[in-house]
Protein backbone atom coordinates (compact mmCIF):
# COMPACT_ATOMS: atom_id res chain seq x y z
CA UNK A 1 68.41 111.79 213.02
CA UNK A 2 69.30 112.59 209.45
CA UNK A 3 71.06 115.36 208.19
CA UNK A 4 70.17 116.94 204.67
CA UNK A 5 72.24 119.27 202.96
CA UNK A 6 71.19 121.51 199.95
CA UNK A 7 73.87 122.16 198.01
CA UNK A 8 71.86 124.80 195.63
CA UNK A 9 73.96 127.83 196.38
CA UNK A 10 77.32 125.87 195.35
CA UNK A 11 75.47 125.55 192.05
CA UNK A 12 75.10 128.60 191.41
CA UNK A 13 79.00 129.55 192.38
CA UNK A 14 81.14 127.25 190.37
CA UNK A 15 81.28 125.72 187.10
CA UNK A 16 82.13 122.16 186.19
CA UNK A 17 81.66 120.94 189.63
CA UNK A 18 78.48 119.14 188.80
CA UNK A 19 80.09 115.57 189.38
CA UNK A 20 81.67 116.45 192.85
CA UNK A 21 78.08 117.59 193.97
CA UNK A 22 76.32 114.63 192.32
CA UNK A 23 79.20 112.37 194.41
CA UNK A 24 78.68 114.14 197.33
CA UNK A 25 74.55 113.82 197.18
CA UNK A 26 74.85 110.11 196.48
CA UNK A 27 77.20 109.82 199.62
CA UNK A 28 74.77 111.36 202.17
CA UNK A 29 71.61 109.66 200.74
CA UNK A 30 70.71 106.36 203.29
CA UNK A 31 72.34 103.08 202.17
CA UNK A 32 70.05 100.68 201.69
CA UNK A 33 69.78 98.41 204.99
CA UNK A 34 71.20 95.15 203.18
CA UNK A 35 75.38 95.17 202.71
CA UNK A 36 74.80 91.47 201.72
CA UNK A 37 76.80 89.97 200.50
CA UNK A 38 79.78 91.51 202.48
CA UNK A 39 82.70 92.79 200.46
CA UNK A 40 86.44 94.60 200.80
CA UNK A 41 87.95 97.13 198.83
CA UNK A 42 91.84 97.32 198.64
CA UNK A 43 94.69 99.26 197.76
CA UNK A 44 96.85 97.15 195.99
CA UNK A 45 99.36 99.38 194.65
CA UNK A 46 100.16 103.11 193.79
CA UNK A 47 97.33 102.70 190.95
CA UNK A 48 96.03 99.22 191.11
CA UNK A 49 93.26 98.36 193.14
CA UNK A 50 90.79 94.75 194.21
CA UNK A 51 87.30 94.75 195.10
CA UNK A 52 86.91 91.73 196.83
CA UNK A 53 83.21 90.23 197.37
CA UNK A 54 81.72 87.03 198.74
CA UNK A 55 79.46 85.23 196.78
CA UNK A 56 79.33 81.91 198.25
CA UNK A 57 77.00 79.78 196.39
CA UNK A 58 76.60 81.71 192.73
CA UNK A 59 78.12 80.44 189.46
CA UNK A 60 80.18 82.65 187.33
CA UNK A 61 76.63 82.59 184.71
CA UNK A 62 74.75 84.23 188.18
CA UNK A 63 76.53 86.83 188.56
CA UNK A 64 77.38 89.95 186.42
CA UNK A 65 79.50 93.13 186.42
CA UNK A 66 78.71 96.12 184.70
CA UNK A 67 80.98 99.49 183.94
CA UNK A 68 79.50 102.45 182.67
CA UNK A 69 80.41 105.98 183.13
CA UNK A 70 82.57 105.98 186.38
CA UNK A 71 79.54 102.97 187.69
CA UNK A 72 80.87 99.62 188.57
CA UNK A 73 77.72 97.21 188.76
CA UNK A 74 78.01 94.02 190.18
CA UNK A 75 74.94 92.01 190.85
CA UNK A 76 73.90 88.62 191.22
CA UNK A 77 70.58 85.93 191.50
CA UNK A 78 70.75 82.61 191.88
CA UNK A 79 68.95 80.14 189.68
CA UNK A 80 65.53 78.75 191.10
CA UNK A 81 66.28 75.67 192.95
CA UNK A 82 64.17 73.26 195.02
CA UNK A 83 63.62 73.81 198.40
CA UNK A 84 62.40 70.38 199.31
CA UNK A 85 64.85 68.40 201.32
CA UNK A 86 66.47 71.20 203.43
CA UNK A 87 66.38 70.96 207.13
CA UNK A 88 67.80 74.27 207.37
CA UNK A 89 69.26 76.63 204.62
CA UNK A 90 71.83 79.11 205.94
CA UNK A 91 73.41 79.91 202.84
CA UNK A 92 71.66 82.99 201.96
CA UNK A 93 70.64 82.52 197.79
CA UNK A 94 68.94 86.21 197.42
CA UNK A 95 69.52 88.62 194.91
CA UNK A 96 72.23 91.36 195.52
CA UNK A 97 72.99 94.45 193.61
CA UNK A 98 76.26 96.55 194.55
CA UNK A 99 76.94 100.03 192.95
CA UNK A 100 80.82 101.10 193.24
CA UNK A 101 80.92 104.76 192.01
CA UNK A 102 84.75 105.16 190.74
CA UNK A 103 87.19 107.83 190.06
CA UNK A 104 87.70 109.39 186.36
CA UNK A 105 90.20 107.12 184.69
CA UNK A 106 89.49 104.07 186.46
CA UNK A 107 89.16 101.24 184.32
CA UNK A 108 88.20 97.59 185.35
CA UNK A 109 91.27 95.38 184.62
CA UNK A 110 89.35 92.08 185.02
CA UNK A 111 87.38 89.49 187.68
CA UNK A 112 88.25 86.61 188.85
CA UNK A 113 85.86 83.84 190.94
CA UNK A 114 87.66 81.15 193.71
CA UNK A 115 86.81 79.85 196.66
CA UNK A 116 83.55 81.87 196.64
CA UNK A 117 84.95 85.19 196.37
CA UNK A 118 84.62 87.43 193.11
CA UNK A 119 87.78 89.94 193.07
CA UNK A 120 87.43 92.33 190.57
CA UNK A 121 90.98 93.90 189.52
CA UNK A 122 91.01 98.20 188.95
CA UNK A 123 93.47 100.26 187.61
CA UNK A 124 93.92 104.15 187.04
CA UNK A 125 95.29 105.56 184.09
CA UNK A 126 95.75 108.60 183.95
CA UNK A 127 96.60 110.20 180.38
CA UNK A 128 99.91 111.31 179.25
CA UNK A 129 97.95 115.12 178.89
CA UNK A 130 96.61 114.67 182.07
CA UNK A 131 100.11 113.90 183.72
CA UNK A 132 102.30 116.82 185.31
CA UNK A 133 104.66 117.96 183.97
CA UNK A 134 108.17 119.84 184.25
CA UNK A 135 108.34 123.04 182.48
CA UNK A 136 111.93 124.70 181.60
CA UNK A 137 112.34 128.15 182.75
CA UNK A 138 114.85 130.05 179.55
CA UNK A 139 117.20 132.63 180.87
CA UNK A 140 117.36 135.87 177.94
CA UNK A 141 120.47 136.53 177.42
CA UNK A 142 120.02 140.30 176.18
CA UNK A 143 118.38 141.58 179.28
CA UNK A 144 121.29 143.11 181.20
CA UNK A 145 120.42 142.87 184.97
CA UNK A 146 122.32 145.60 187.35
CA UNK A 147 121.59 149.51 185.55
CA UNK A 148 119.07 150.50 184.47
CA UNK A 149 118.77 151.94 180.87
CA UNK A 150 118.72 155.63 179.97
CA UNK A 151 116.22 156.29 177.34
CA UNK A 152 117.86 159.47 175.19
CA UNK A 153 115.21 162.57 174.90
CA UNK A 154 115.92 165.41 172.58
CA UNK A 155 117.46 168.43 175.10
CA UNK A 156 115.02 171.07 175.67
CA UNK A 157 115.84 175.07 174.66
């Protein structure tokens, strides 16, 4: 049993929203039945983080990673090889796609291959605008605090 949400009426309400809905409409769509090849994501540090995926079998010129607006790509096909001579093939060769949908300022720090397993190194920077920051509260120094002031009217006949 699915469950579909229309989020129409939040349209409507708020304004500059649009990529929390769009996130949100992605989420509840059906993944596609394949999570081949398997793959972690970690929290590294405070603002560092590794995606982590196993690609057992493809050469750094099979695979590829893609950024684009807040869309981390990573996809992969092996090379047609010749199927003669296998008793049994285990090693799955098929083409994968993964889509990683990250946070505003997000950045992809680099990728690495060993051992079979791409990690791909994130960071978030956020900008020095962006940043809070401590605002100083000045104390007037001509308000008197305590009486308050008598405002002089002329005196009436």
């Amino acid at each position: 049993m699915a469950t579909s949400y229309d989020f129409a009426p939040l349209f409507r309400s708020s304004v500059g929203f649009d990529r929390v809905f769009s996130l949100l409409e992605n989420a509840q769509r059906a993944r596609s039945p394949s999570d081949w090849p398997p793959y972690d994501i970690r929290k590294m540090g405070e603002d560092t983080y590794r995606i982590a995926i196993a690609v057992v079998g493809f050469d750094e010129d099979e695979l590829d990673i893609t950024f684009q607006s807040n869309l981390l790509t990573v996809s992969g096909k092996k090379q047609d090889e010749p199927t003669d001579g296998y008793l049994h093939r285990g090693i799955a060769a098929r083409p994968f796609e993964h889509r990683f949908e990250l946070a505003d300022h997000v950045r992809v720090n680099g990728a690495d291959l060993k051992n079979g397993l791409l990690s791909i190194e994130l960071v978030r920077e956020i900008p020095e605008a962006l940043k809070p920051r401590k605002i100083s509260i000045k104390r007037s120094q001509d308000v008197t605090l305590g009486a308050p002031t008598q405002i002089e009217a002329p005196k009436a006949a």
